[in-house]
C-alpha atoms as a PDB file:
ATOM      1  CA  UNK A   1     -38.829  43.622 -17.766  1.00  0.00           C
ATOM      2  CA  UNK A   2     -37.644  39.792 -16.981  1.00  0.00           C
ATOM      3  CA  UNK A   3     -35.354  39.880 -14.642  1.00  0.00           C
ATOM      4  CA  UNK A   4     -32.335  36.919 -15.576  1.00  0.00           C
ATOM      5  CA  UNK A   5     -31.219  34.853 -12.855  1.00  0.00           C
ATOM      6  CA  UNK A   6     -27.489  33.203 -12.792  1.00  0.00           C
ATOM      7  CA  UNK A   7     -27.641  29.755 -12.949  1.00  0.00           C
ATOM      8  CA  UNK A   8     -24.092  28.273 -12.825  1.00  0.00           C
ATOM      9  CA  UNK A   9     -22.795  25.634 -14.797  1.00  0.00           C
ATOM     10  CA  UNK A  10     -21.697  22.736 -12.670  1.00  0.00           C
ATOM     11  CA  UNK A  11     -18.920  21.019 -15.077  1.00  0.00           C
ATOM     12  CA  UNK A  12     -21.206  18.078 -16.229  1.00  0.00           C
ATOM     13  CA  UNK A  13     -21.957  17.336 -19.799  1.00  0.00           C
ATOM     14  CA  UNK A  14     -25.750  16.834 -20.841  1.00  0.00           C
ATOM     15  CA  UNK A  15     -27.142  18.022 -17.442  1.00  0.00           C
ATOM     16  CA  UNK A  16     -29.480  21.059 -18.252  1.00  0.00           C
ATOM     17  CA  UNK A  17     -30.417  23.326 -15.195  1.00  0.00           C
ATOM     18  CA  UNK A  18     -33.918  23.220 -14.017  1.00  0.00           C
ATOM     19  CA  UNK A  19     -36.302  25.483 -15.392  1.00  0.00           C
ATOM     20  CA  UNK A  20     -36.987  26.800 -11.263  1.00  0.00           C
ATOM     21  CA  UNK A  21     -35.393  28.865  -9.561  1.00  0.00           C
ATOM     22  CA  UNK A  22     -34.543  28.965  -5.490  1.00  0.00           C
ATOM     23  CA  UNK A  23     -32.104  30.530  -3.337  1.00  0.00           C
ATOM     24  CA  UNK A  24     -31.038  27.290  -1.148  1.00  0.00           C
ATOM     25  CA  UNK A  25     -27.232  27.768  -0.569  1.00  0.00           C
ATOM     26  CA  UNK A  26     -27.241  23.902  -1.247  1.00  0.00           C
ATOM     27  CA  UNK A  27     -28.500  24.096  -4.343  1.00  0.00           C
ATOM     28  CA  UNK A  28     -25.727  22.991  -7.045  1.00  0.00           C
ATOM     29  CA  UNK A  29     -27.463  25.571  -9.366  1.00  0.00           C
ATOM     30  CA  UNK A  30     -27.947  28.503  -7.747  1.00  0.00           C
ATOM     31  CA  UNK A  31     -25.960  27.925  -4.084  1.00  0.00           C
ATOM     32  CA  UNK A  32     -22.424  27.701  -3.063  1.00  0.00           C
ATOM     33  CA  UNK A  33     -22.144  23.782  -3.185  1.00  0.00           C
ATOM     34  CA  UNK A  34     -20.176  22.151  -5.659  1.00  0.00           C
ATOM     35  CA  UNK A  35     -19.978  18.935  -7.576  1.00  0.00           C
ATOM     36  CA  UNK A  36     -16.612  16.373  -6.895  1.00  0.00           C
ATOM     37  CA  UNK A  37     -16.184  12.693  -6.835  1.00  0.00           C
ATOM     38  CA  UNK A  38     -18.915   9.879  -7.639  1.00  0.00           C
ATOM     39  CA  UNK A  39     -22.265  10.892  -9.564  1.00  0.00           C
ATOM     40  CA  UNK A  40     -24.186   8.321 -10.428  1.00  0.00           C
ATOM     41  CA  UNK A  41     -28.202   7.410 -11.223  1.00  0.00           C
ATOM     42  CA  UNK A  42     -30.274   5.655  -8.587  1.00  0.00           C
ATOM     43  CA  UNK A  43     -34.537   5.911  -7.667  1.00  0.00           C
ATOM     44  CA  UNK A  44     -35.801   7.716  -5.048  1.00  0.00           C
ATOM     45  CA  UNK A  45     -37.181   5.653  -1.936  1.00  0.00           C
ATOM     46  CA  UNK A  46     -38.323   8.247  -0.254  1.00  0.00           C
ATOM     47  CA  UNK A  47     -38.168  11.838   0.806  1.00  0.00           C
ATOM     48  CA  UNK A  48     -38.694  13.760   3.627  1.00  0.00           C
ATOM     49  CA  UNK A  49     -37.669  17.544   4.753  1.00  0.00           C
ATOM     50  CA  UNK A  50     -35.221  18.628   1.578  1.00  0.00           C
ATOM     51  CA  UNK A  51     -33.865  14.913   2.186  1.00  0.00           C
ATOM     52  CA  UNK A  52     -33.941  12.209  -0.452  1.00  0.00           C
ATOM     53  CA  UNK A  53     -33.094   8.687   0.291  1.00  0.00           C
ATOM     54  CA  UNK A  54     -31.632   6.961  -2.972  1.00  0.00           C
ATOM     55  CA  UNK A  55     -31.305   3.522  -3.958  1.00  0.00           C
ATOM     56  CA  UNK A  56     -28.659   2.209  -6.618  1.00  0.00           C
ATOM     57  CA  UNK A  57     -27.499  -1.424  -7.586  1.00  0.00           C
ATOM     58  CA  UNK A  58     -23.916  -2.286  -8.095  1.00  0.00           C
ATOM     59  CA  UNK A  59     -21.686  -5.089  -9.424  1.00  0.00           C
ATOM     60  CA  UNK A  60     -19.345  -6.806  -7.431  1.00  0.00           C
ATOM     61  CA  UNK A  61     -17.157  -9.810  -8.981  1.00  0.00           C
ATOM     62  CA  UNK A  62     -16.770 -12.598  -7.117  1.00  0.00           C
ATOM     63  CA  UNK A  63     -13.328 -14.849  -7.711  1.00  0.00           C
ATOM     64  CA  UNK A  64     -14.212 -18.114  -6.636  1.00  0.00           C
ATOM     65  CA  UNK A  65     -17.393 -18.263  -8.901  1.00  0.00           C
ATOM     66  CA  UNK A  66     -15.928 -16.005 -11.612  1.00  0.00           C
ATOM     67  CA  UNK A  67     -19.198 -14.264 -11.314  1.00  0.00           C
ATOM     68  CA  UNK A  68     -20.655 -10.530 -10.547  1.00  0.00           C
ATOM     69  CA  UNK A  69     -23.446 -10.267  -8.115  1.00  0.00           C
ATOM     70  CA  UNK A  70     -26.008  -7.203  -7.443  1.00  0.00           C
ATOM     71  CA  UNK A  71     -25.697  -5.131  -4.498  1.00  0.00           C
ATOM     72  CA  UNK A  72     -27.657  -2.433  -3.443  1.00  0.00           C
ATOM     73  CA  UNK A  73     -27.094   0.584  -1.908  1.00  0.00           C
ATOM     74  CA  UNK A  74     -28.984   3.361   0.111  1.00  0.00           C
ATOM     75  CA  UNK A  75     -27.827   7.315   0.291  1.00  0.00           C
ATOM     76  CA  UNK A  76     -29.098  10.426   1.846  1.00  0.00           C
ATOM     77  CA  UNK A  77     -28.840  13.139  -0.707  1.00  0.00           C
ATOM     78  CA  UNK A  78     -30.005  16.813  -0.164  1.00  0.00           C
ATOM     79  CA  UNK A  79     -33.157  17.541  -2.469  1.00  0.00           C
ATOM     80  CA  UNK A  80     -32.507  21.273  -3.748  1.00  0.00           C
ATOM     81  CA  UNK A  81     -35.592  23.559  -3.952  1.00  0.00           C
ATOM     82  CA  UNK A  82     -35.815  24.363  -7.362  1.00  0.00           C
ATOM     83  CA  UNK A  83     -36.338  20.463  -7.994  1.00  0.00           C
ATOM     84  CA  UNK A  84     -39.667  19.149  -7.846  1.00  0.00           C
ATOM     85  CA  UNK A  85     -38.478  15.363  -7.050  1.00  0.00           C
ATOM     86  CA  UNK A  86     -41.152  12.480  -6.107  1.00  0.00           C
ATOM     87  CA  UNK A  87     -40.710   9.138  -5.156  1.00  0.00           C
ATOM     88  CA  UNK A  88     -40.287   6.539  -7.690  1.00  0.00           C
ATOM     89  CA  UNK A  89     -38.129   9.427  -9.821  1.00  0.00           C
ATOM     90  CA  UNK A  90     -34.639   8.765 -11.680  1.00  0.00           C
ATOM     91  CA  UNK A  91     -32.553  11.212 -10.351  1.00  0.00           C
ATOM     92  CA  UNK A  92     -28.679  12.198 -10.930  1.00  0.00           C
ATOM     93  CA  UNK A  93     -26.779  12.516  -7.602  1.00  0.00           C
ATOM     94  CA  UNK A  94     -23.481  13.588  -6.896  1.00  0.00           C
ATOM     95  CA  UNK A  95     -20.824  13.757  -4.256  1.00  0.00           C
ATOM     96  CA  UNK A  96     -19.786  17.297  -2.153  1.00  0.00           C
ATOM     97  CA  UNK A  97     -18.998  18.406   0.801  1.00  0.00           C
ATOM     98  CA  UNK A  98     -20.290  17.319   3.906  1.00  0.00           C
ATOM     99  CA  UNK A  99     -23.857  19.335   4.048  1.00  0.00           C
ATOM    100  CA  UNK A 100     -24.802  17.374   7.617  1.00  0.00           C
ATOM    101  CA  UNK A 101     -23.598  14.410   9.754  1.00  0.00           C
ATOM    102  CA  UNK A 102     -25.126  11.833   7.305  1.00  0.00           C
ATOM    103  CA  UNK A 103     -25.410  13.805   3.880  1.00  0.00           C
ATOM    104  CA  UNK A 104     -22.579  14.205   1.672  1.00  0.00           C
ATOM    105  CA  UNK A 105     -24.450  14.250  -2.109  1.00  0.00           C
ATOM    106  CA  UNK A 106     -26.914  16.397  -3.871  1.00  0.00           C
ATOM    107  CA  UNK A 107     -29.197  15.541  -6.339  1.00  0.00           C
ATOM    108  CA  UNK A 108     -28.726  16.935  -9.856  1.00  0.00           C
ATOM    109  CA  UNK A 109     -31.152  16.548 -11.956  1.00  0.00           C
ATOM    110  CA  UNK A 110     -34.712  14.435 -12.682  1.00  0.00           C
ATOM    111  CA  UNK A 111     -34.107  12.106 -15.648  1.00  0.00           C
END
């Protein structure tokens, strides 16, 4: 008999759960964390110890030249286990709570 595991639904249209399943109280899925504020897409840098460092690129207008510019950005995000997340990968983050000093956003998903 197949046991079913609860996977929760995290309030975000066209985001399917992973197919994995883990038991990291972090996890968006299958923890206690949940999913508030900015989520946006960026590429994976690099990762290290359940830690993902993501890059995204920005707008920003500038007045005098009536003209946007690119900037980018860097962000620690907490990689859950039931993600298997490389570098060079799209991935979906989002804000939450403070997990550590310098993470506050979990990835979501692989796209």
């Amino acid at each position: 008999m197949v046991q079913k595991v609860h996977v929760k639904d995290i309030g975000i249209e066209g985001v399917n759960p992973p197919e994995n399943v883990c038991n990291d109280k972090k996890c968006p899925w299958h923890g206690e964390v949940r999913i508030r504020g900015f989520i946006f897409k960026g590429e994976v840098i690099r990762v290290k110890h359940g830690v993902a460092l993501v890059r995204f690129t920005r707008y920003h207008y500038i007045p005098k030249y009536e003209r946007y510019e690119i900037r980018v950005s860097k962000i620690k995000a907490h990689v859950p286990k039931c993600l298997n997340i490389n570098v060079g990968d799209k991935v979906l983050i989002g804000e939450t709570r403070p997990l550590s000093k310098t993470i506050r956003f979990v990835v979501i998903n692989k796209i």
